[in-house]
Protein backbone atom coordinates (compact mmCIF):
# COMPACT_ATOMS: atom_id res chain seq x y z
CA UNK A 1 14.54 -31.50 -18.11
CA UNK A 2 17.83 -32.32 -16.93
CA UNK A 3 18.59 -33.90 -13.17
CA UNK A 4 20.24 -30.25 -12.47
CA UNK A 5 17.48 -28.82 -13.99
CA UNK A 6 14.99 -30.40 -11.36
CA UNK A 7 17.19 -29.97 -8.61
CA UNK A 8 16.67 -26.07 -9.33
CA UNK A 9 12.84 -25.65 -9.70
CA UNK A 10 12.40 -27.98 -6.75
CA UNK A 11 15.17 -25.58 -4.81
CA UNK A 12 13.05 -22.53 -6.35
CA UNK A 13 9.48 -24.17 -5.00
CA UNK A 14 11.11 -25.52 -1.65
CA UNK A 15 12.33 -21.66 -1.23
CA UNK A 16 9.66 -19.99 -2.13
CA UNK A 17 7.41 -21.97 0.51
CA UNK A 18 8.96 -19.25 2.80
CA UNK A 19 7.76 -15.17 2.66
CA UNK A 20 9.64 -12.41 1.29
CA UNK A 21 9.04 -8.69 2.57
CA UNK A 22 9.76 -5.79 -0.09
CA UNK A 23 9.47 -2.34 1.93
CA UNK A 24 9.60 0.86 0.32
CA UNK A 25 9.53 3.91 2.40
CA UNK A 26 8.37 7.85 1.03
CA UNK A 27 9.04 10.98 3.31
CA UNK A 28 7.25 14.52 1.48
CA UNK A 29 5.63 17.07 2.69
CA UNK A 30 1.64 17.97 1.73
CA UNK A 31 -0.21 21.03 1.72
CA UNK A 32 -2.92 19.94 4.46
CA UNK A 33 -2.87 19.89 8.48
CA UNK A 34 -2.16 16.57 9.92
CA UNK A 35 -5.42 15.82 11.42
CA UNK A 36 -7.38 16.58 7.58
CA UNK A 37 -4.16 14.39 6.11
CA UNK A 38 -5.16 11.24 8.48
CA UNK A 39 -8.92 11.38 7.98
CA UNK A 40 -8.40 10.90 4.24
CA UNK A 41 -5.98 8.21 4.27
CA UNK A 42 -7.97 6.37 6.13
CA UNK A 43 -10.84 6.06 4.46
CA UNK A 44 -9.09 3.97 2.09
CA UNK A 45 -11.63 4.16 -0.99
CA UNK A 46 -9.65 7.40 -1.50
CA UNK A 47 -6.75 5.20 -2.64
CA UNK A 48 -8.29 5.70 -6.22
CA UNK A 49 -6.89 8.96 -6.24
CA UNK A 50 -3.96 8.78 -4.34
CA UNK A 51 -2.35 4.85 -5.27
CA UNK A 52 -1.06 4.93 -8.71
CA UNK A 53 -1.83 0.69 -8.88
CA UNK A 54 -5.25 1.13 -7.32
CA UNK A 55 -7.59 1.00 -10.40
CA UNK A 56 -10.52 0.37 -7.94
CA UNK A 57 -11.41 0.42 -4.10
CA UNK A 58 -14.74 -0.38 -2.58
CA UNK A 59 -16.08 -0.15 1.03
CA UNK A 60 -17.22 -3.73 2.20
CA UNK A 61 -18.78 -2.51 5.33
CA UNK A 62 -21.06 1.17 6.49
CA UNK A 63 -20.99 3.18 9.29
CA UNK A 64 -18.28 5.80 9.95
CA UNK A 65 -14.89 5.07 9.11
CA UNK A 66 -12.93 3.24 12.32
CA UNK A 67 -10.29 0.57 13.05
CA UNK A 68 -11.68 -2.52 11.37
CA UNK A 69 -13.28 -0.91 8.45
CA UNK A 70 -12.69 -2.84 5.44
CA UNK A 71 -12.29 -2.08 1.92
CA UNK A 72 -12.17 -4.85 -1.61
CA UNK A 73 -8.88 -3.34 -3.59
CA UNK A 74 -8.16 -3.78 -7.37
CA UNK A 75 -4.73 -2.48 -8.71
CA UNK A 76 -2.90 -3.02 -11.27
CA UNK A 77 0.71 -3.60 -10.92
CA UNK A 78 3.89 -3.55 -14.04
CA UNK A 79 0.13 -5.17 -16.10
CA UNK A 80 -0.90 -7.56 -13.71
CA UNK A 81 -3.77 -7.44 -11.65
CA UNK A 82 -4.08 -8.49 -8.30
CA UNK A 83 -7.19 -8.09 -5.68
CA UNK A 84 -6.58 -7.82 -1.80
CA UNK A 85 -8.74 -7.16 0.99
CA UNK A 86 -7.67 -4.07 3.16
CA UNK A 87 -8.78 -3.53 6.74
CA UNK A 88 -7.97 -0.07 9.28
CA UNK A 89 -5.91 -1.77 11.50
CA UNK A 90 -4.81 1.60 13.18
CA UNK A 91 -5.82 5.08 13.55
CA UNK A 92 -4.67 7.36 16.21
CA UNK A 93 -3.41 11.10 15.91
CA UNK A 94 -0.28 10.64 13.79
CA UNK A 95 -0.53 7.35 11.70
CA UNK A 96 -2.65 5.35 9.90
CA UNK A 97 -1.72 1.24 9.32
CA UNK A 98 -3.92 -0.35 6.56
CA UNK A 99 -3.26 -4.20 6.08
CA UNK A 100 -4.07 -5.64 2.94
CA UNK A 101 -3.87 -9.69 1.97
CA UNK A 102 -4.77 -12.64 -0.24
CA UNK A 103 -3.61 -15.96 -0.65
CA UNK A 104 -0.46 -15.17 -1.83
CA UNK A 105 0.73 -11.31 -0.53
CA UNK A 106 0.03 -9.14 2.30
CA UNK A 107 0.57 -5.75 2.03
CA UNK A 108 1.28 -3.63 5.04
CA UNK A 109 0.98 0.70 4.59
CA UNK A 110 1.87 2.87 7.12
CA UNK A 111 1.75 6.79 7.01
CA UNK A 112 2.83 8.54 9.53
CA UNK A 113 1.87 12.23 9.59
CA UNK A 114 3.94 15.17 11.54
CA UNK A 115 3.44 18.91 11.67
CA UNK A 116 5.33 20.50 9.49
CA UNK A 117 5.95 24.64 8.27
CA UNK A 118 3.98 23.72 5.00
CA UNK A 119 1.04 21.50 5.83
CA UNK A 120 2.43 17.64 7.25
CA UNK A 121 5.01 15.66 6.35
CA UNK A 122 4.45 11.95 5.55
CA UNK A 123 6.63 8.71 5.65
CA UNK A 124 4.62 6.38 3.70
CA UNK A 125 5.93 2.67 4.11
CA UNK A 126 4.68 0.10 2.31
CA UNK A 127 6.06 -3.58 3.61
CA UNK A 128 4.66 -6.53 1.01
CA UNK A 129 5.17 -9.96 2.15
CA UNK A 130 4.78 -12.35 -0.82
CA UNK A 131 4.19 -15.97 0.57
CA UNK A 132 4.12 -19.19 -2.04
CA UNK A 133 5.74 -19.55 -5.59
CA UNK A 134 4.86 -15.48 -5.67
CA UNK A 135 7.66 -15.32 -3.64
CA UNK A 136 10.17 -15.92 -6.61
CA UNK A 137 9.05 -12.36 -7.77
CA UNK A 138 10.46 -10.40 -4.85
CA UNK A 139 13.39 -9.38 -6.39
CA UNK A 140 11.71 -7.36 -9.81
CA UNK A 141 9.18 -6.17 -6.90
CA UNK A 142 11.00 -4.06 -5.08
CA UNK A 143 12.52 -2.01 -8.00
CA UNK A 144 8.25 -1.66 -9.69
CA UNK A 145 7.55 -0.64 -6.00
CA UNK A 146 10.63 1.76 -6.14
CA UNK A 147 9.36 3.41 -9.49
CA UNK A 148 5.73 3.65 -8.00
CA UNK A 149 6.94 5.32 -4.87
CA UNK A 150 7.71 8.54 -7.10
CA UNK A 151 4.17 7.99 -8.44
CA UNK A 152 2.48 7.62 -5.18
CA UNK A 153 4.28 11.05 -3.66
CA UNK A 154 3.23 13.38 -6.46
CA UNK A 155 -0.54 11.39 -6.72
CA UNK A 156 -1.01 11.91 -2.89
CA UNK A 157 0.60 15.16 -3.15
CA UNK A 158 -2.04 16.62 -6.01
CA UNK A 159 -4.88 14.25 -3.93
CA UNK A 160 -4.11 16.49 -0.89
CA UNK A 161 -4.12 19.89 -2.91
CA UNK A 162 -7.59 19.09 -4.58
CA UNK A 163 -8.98 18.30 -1.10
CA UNK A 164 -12.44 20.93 -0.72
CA UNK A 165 -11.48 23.70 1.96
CA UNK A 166 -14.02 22.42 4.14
CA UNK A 167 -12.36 19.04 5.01
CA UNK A 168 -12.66 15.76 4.67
């Protein structure tokens, strides 16, 4: 390796020490009143049917669902797999905030749900701080978030249709 060649991995490392948010934001509309819309989302372990990366999500504590409740994710992101822990971290009458983190990301999704002619309308944001040498993938992050935004809509779209008529 070259003395210029050094100089930029140990620029890379120093900079990645740092985070790096990626946000990607979703506004639809769903088929379901507000208050059935927020009682799914968060219960979280219905991610499996509504996240396209979620290949598996798993309660870690019992009881009724409540700010604090916790869940073990496994997606699967562009082929790589990655494993966060999710707690509620908010759940009042129009938005749910789910925080997810490990050693090296922390994902932050927030869905907002308004009245709307046709059921609710959501703004789903997703903010993903990557912390460490994972940093240095931020930029191909965003546009694999971008492409699984148009995944997530129609999934939690369809999710929201199947739902039984006598709520969730």
């Amino acid at each position: 390796m070259t003395t210029g060649q050094t100089n930029d991995v140990s620029a890379a490392i120093d900079n990645a020490e740092e985070s790096t948010m990626t946000t990607v934001t979703r506004t639809f509309v769903v088929p379901a009143a507000p208050e059935r819309v927020l009682r799914y989302l968060a219960d979280f372990s219905n991610a499996e049917q509504w996240d396209p990366g979620t290949v598996r999500c798993v309660r870690l504590d019992e009881g009724p669902v409540r700010v604090g409740s916790r869940w073990h994710n496994e997606s699967k992101i562009a082929g790589i797999g990655t494993e966060l822990t999710y707690t509620l971290e908010q759940w009042t009458a129009d938005q749910v905030v789910l925080k997810g983190h490990n050693d090296t990301a922390t994902s932050t999704e927030t869905i907002t749900v308004e009245s709307a002619p046709q059921g609710s309308e959501l703004t789903y944001t997703n903010e993903v701080e990557m912390r460490g040498i994972a940093k240095l993938a931020s930029p191909a992050l965003k546009l694999v978030f971008e492409r699984i935004g148009a995944d997530l809509e129609r999934q939690l779209t369809e999710a929201v249709e199947a739902l039984p008529d006598n709520g969730v």
